[in-house]
Structure formats: C-alpha cells, structure tokens
N, C-alpha and C. Protein backbone atom coordinates (compact mmCIF):
# COMPACT_ATOMS: atom_id res chain seq x y z
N UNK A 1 116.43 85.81 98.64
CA UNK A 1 115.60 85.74 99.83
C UNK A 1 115.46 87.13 100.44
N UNK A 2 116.63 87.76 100.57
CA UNK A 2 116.69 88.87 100.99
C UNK A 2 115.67 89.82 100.50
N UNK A 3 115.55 89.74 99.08
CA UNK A 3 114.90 90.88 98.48
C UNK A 3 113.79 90.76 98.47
N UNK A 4 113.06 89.43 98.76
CA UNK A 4 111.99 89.24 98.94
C UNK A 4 111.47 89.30 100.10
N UNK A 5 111.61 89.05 101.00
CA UNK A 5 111.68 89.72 102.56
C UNK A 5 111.33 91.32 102.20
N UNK A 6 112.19 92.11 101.76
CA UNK A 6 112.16 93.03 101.54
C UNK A 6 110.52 93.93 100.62
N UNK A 7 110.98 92.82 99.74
CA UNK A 7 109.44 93.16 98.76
C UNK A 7 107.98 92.68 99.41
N UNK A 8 108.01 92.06 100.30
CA UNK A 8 107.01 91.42 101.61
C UNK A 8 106.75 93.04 102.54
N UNK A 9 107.87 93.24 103.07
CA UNK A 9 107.58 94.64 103.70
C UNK A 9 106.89 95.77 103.19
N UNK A 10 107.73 95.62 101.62
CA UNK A 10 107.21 96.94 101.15
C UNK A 10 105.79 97.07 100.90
N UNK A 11 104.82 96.15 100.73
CA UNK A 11 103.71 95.61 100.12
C UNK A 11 102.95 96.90 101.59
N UNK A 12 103.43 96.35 102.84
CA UNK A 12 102.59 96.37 103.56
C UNK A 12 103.07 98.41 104.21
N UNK A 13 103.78 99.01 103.94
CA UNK A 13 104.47 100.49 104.39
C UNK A 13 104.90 101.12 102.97
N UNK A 14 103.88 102.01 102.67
CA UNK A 14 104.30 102.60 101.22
C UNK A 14 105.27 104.20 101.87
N UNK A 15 105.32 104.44 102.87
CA UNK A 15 106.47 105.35 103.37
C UNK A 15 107.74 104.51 103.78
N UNK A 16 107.49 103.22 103.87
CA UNK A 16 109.01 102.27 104.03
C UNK A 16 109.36 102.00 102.36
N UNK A 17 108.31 101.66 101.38
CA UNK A 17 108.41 101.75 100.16
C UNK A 17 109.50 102.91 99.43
N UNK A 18 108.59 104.24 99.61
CA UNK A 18 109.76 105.62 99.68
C UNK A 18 110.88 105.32 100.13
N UNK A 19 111.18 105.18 101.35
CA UNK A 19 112.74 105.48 101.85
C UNK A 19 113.68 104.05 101.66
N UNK A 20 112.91 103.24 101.08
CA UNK A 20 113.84 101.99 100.32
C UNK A 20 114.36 102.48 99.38
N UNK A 21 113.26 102.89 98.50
CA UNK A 21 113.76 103.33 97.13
C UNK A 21 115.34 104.50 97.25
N UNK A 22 114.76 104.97 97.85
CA UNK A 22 115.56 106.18 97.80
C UNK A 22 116.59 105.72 98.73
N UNK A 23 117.10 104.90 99.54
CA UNK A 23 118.23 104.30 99.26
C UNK A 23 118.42 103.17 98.75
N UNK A 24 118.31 102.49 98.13
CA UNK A 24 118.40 101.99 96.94
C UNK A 24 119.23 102.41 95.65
N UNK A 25 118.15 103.82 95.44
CA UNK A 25 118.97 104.00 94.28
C UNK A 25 119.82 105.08 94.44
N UNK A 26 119.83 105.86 95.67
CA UNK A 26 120.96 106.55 95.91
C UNK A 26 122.07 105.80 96.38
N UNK A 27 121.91 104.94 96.91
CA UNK A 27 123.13 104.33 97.48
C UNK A 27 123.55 102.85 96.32
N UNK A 28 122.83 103.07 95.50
CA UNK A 28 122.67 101.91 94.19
C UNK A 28 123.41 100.53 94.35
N UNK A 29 122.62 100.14 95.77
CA UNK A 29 122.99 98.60 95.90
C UNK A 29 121.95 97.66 95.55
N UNK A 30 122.62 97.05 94.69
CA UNK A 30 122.31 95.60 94.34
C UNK A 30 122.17 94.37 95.05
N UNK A 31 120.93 94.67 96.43
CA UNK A 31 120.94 93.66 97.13
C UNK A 31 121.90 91.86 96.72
N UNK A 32 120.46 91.63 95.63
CA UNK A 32 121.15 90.04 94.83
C UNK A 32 122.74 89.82 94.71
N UNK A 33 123.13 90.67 94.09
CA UNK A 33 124.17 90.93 93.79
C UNK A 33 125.54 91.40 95.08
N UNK A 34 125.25 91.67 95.95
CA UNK A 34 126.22 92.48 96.55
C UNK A 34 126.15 91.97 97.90
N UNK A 35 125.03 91.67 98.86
CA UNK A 35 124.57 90.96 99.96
C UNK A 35 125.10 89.82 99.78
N UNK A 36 125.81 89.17 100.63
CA UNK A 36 125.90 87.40 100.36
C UNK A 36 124.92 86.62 101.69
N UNK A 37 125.09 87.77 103.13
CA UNK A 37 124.35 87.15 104.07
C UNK A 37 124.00 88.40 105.14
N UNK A 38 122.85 88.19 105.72
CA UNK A 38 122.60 89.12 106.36
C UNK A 38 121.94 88.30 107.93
N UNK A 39 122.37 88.68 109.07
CA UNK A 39 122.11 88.17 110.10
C UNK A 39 121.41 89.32 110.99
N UNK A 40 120.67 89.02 111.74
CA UNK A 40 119.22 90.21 112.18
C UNK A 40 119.36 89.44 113.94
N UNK A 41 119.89 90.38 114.97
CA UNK A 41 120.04 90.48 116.25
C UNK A 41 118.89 91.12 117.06
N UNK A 42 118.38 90.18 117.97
CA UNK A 42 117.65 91.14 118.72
C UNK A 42 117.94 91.06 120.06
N UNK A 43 118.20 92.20 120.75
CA UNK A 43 118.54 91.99 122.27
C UNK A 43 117.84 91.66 122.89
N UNK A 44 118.01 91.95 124.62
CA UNK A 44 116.70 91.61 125.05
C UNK A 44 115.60 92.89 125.58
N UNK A 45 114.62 92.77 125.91
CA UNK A 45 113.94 93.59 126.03
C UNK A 45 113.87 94.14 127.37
N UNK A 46 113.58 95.78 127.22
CA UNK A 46 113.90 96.52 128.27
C UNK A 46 112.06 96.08 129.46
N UNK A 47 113.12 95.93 130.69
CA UNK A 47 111.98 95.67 131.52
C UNK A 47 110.01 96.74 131.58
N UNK A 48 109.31 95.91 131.39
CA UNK A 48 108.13 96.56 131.28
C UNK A 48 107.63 97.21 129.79
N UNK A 49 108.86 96.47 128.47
CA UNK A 49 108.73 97.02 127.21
C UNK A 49 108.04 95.60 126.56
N UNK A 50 107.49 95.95 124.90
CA UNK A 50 107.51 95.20 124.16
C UNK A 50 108.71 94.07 124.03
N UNK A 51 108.06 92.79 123.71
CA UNK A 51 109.51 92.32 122.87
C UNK A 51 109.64 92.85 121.62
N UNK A 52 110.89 92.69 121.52
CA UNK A 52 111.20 93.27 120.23
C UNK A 52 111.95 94.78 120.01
N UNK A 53 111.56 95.54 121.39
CA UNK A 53 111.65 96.57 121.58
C UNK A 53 113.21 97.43 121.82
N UNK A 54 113.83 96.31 122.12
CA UNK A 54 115.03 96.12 122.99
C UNK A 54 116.22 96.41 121.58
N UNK A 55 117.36 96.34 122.33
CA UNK A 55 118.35 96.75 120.75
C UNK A 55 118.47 95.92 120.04
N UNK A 56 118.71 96.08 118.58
CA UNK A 56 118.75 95.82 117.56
C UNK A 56 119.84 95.96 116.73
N UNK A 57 120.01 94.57 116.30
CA UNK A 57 121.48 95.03 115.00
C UNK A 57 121.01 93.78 114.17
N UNK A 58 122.02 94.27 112.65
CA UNK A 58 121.82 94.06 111.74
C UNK A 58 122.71 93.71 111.01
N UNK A 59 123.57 92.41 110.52
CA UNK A 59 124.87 92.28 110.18
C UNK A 59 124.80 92.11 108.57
N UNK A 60 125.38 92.90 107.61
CA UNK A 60 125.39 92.74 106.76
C UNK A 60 126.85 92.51 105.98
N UNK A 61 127.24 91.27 105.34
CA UNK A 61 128.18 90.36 104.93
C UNK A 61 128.32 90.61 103.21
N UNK A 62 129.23 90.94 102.46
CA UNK A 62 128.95 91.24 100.90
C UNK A 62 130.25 92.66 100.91
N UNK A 63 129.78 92.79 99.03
CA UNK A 63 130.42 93.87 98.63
C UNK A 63 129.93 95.38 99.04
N UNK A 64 130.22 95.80 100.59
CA UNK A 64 129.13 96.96 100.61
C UNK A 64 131.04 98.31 101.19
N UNK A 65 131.33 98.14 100.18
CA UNK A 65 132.36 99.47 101.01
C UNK A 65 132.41 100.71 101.99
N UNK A 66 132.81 100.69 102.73
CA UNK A 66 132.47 101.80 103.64
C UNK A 66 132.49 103.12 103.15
N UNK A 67 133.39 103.69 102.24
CA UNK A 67 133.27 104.79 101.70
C UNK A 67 131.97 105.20 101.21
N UNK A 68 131.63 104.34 100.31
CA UNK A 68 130.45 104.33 99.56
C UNK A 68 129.37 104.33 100.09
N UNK A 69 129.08 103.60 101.20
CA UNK A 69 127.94 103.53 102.19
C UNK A 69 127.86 104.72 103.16
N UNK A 70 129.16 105.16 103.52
CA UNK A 70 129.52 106.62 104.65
C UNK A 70 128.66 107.18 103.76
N UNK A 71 129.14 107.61 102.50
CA UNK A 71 128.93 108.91 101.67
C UNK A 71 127.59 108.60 101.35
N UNK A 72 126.93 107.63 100.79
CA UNK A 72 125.39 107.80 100.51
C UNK A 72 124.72 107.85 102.10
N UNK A 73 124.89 107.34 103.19
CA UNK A 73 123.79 107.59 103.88
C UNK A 73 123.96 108.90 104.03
N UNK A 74 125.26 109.64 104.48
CA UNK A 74 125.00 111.37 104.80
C UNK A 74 124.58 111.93 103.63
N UNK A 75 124.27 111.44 102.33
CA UNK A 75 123.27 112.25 101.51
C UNK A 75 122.12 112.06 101.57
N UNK A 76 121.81 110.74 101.83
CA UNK A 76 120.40 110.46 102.11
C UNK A 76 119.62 111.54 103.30
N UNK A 77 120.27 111.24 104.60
CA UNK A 77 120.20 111.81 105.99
C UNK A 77 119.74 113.81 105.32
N UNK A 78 121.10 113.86 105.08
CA UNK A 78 121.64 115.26 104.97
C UNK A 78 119.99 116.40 104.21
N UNK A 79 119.04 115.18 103.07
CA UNK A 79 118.30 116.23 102.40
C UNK A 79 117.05 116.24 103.55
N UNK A 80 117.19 115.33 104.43
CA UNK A 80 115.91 116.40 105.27
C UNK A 80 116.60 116.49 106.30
N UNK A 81 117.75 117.26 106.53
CA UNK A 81 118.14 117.77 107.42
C UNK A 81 119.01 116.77 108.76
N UNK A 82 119.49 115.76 108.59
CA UNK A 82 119.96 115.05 109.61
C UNK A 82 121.30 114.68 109.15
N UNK A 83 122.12 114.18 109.90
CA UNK A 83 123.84 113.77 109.50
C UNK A 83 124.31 112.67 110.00
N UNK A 84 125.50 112.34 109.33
CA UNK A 84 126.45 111.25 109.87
C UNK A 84 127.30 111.70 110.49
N UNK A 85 127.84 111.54 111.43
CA UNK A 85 129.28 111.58 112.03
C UNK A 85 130.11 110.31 112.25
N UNK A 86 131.52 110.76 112.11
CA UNK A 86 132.22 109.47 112.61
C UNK A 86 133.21 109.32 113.37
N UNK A 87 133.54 108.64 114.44
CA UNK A 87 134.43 109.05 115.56
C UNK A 87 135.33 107.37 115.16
N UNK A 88 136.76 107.48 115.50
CA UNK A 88 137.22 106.59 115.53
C UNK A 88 137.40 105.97 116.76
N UNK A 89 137.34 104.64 116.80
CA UNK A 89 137.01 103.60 118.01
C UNK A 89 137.69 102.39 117.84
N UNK A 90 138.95 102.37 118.47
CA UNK A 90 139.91 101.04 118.13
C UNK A 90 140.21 100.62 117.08
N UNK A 91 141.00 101.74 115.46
CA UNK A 91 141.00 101.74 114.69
C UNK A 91 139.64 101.22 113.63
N UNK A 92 138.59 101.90 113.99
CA UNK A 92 137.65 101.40 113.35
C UNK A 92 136.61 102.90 113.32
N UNK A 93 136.35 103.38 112.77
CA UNK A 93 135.24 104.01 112.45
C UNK A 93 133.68 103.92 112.72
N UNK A 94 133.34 104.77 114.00
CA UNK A 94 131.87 104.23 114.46
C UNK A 94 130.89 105.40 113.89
N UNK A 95 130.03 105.47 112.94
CA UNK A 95 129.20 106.34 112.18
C UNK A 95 128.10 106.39 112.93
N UNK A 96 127.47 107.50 113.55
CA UNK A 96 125.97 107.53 114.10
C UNK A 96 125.49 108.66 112.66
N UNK A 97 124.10 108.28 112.18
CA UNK A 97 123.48 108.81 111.46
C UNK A 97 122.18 109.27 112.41
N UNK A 98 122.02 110.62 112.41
CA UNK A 98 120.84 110.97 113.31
C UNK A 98 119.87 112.08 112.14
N UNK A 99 118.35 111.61 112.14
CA UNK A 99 117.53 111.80 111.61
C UNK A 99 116.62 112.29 112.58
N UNK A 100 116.65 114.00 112.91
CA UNK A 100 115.43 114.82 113.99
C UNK A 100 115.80 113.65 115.31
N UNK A 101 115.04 112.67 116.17
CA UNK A 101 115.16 112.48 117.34
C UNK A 101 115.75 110.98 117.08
N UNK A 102 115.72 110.04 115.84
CA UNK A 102 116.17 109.20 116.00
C UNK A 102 117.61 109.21 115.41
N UNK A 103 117.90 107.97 115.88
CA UNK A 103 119.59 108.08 115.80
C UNK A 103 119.76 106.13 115.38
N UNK A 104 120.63 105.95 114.35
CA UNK A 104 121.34 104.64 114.38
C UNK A 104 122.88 104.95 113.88
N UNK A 105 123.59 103.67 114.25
CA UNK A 105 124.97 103.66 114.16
C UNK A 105 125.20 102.73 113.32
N UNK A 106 126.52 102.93 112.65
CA UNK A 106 127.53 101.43 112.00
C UNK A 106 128.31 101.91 111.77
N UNK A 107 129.11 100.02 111.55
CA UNK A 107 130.80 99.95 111.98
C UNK A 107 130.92 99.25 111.19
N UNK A 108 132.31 99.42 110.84
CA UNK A 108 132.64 97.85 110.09
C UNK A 108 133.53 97.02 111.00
N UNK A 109 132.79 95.56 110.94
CA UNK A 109 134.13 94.90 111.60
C UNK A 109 135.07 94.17 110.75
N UNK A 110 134.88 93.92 109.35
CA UNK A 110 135.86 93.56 108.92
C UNK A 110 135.33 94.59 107.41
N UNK A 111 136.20 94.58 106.57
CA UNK A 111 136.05 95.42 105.03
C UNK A 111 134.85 94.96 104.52
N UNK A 112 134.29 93.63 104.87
CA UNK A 112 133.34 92.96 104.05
C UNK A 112 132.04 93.02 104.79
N UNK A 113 132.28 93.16 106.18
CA UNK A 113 131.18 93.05 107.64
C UNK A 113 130.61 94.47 107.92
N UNK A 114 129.24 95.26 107.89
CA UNK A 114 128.86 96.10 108.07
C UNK A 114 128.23 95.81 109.09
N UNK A 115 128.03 96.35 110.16
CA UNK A 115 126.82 96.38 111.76
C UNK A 115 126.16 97.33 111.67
N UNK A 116 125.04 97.22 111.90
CA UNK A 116 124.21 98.53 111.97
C UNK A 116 122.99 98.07 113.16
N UNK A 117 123.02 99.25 113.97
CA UNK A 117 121.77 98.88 114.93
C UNK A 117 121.81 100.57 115.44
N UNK A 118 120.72 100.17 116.37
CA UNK A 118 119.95 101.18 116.84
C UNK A 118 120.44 101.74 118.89
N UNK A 119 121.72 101.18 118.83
CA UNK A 119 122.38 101.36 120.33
C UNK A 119 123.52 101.57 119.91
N UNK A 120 124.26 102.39 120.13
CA UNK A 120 125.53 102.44 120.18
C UNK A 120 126.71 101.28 120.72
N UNK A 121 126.20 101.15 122.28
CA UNK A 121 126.82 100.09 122.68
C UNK A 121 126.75 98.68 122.22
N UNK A 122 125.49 98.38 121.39
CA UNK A 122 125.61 97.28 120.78
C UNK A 122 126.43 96.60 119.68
N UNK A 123 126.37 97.85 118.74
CA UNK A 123 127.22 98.04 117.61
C UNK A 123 128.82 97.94 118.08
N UNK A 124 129.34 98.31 118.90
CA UNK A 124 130.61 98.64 119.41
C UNK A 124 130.84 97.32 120.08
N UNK A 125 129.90 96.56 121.00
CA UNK A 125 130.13 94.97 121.35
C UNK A 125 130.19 94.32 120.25
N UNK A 126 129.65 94.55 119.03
CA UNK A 126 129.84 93.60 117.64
C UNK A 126 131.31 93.46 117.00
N UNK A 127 131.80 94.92 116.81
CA UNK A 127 132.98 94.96 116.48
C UNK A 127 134.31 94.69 116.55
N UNK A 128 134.39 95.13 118.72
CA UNK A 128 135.08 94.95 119.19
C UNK A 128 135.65 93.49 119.43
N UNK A 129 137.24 93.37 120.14
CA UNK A 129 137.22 91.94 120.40
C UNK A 129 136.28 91.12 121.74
N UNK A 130 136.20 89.98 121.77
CA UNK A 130 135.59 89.19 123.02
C UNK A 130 134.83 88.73 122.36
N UNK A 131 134.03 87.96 123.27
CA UNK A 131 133.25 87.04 123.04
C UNK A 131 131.96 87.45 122.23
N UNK A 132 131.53 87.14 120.96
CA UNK A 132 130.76 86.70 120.23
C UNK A 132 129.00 86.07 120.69
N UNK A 133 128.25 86.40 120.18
CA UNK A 133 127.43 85.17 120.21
C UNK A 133 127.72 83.91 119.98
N UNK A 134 128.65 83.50 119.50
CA UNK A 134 129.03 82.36 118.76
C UNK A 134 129.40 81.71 119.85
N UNK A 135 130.18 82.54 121.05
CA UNK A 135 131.19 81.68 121.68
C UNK A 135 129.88 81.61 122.96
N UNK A 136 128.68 81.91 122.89
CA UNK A 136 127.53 81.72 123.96
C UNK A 136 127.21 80.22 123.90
N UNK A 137 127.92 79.31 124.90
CA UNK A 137 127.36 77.95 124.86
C UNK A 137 125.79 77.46 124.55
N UNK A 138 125.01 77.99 124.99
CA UNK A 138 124.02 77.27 124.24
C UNK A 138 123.57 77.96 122.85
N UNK A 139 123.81 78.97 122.57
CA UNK A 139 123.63 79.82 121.21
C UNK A 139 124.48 79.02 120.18
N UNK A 140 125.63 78.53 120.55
CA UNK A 140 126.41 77.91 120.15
C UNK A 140 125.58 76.37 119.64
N UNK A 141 125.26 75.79 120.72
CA UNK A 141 124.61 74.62 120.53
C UNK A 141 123.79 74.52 119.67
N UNK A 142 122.76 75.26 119.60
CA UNK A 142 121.80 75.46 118.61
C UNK A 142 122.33 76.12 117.18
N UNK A 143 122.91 76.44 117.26
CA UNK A 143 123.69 76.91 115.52
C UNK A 143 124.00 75.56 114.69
N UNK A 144 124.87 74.79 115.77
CA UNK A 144 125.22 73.33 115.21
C UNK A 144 123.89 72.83 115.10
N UNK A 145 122.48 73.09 115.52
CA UNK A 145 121.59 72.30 114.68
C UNK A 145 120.76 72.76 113.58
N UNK A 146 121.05 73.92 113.09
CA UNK A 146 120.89 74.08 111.76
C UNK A 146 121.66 74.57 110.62
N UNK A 147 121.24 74.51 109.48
CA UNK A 147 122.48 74.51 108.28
C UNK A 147 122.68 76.11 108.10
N UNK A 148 123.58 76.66 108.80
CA UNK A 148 123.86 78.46 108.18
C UNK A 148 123.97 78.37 106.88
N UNK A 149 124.11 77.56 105.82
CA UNK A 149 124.05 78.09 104.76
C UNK A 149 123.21 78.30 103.71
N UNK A 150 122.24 77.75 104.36
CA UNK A 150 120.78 77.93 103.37
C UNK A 150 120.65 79.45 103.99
N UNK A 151 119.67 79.76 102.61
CA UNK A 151 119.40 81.17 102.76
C UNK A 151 119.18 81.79 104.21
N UNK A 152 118.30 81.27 104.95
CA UNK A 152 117.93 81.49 105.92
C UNK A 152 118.23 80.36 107.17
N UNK A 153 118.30 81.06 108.00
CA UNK A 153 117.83 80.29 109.42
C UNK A 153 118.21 81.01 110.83
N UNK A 154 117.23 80.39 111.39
CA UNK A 154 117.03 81.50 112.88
C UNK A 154 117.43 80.37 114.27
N UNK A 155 118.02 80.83 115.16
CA UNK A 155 118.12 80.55 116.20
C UNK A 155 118.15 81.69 117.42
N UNK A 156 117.20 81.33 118.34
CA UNK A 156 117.25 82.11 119.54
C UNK A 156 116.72 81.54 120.74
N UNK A 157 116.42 82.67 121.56
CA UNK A 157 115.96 82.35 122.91
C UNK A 157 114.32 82.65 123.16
N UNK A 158 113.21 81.63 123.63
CA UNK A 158 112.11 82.34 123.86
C UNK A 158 112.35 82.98 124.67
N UNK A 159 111.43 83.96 124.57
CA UNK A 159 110.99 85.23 125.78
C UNK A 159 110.36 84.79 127.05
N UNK A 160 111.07 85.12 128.34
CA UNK A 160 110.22 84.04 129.37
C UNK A 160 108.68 84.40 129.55
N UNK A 161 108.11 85.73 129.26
CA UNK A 161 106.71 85.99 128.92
C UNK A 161 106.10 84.77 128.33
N UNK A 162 106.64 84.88 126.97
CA UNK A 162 106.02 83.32 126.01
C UNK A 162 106.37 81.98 126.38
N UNK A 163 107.19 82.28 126.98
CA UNK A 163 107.85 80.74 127.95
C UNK A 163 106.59 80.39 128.49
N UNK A 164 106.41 81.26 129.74
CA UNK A 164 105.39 81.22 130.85
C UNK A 164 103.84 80.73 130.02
N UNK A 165 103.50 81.75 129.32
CA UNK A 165 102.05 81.57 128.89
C UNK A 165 101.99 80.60 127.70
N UNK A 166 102.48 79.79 127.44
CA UNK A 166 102.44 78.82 126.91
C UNK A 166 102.05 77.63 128.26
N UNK A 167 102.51 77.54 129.01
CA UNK A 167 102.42 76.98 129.78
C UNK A 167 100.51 76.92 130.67
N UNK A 168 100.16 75.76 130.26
CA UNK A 168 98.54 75.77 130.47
C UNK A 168 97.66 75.88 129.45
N UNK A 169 98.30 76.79 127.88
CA UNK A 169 97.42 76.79 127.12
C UNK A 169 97.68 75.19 125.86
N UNK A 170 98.83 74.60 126.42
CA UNK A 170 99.03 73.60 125.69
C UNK A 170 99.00 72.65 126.75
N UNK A 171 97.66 71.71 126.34
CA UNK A 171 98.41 70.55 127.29
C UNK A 171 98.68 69.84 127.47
N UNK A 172 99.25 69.47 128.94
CA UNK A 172 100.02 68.63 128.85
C UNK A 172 101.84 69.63 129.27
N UNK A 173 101.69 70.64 128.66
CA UNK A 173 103.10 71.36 128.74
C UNK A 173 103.28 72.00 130.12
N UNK A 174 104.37 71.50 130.90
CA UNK A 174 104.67 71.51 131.90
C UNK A 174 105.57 72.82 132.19
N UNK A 175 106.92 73.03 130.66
CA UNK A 175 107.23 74.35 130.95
C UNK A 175 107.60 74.68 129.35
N UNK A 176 107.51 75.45 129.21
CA UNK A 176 107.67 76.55 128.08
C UNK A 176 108.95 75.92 127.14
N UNK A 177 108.97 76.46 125.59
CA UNK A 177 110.49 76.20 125.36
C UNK A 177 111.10 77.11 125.51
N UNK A 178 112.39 76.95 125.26
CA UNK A 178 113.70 77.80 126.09
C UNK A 178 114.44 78.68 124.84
N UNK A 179 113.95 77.78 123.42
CA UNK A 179 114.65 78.01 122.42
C UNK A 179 113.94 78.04 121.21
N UNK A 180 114.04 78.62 119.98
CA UNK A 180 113.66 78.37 118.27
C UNK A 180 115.07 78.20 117.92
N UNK A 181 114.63 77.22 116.69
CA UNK A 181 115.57 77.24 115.97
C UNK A 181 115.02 76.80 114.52
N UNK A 182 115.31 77.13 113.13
CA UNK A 182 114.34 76.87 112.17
C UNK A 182 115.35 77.55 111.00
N UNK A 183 115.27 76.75 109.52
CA UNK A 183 115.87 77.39 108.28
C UNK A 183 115.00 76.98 107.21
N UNK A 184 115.20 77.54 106.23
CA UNK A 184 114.31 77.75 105.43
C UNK A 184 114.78 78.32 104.03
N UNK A 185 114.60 76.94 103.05
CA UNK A 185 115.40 77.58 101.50
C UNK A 185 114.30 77.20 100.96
N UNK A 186 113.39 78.50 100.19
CA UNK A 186 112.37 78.15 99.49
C UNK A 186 112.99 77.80 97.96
C-alpha cells in the first residue's frame, strides 16, 4: 500500500520523483520489505493558515535502524549543502536535518519506531513519556471503530471550517461532523 501511495505521488512531482529516488537508493530501503506500518499525524492548523498547514509527523514502524538512516540522510542533505545534527534528549537522540531554510527532525522512540516531522516540539511530544494520542478519549473511541490492521485506516477530527460549511450545503444538516474515520485494504 505504502508503495503505491508513493508511486501515486510520484506520477504527479517529477522533482519529488528525483529526491525519492535518491533516497531510496542511497538510503536502500526496501519500503515492502522493511516498513510494516506507517501512521501520518496532522496537527492542528495555525490560526488564519491552510489546513494541513499545521505540524506534521510521520511514524514509521519496521526494520529502519537508526545508524543507517542517521548516516544516509546526512549524505543525502550533506551533497547540496545542508546537515544533520544530533543532540541527545532523555536518552534518545533528536536529529534535525536542515536543507537551506527548511528544517525536519527525527527520533526514535523505540529501535523499531522512527518519528519524523516538521516541528521539533512535535517530534519530542511523540517520543517522550505521557499521554499519547491513544490515551485522547475520543481519538481513542474512534480507533476502536476501525480495524488498525488492514493496510490502511484513518481516524480524525473535522476541521471546524468544514464542520461549519457543511452546514446548509447539505440538507437537512443541522451541524457538521466532528469526526472521519475510514480503512481500506484494496
């Protein structure tokens, strides 16, 4: 699923095409093979921004070692000029890779658990101990109604924007939904 997702993107960004490849085969992971699950976070959005806009992380579950991943992204980074660093953070290693003005981070939270997003502080709430998404009562609720183990499946929160304007263009709809939730094993 993953890779096809992937091969969906590439179709449509032949400069996202490039910098797949090239980590890909510099960092020579075997999505199929090495990924077992990948979970895709979106925060919420900064007031007066896009949705979507807001931080971002990226949990990736599988055979992905940290050594191996440290060392290929600062080669990747490193040939047009950008780096990794890594500072330790509650026995854990927090990597920011900065490329000219942009910047992303990752951590591992467990040997097998990679985080990667685009906030520092987000990445560092993933890792650290406390509360989880998981332990978010209604995030919670909605997990129990679909199967995590099919390839896919999404649960979240609508945006009260889309909440709102839904409201009048369907009718009959009095108020918006509050929630998605949806999986999907082709």
């Amino acid at each position: 699923i993953v890779e096809r997702m992937i091969e969906a993107l590439m179709q449509r960004d032949s400069k996202l095409v490039a910098s797949w490849k090239q980590v890909k085969d510099g960092c020579k992971i075997d999505v199929v093979k090495q990924v077992k699950h990948i979970t895709l976070v979106l925060g919420p959005t900064p007031a007066g921004g896009r949705a979507g806009t807001g931080p971002a992380l990226m949990i990736a579950t599988g055979q992905l070692p940290e050594t191996d991943l440290s060392e290929c992204v600062g080669k990747l980074v490193g040939k047009g000029g950008g780096a990794v660093t890594g500072k330790p953070i509650n026995g854990r290693t927090l990597y920011e890779v900065k490329d000219g003005a942009r910047a992303m981070y990752f951590a591992y939270g467990r040997a097998d658990t990679v985080v990667l997003g685009n906030t520092e502080a987000y990445v560092l709430e993933a890792i650290n101990p406390g509360q989880k998404a998981t332990d978010h009562p209604e995030l919670s609720a909605w997990l129990k109604q679909v199967d995590q183990r099919l390839p896919l499946c999404a649960v979240g929160r609508v945006d009260e924007r889309v909440r709102k304007g839904l409201v009048g263009v369907l009718p009959g709809l009095k108020s918006g939904p509050t929630a998605f939730l949806g999986t999907l094993d082709p």
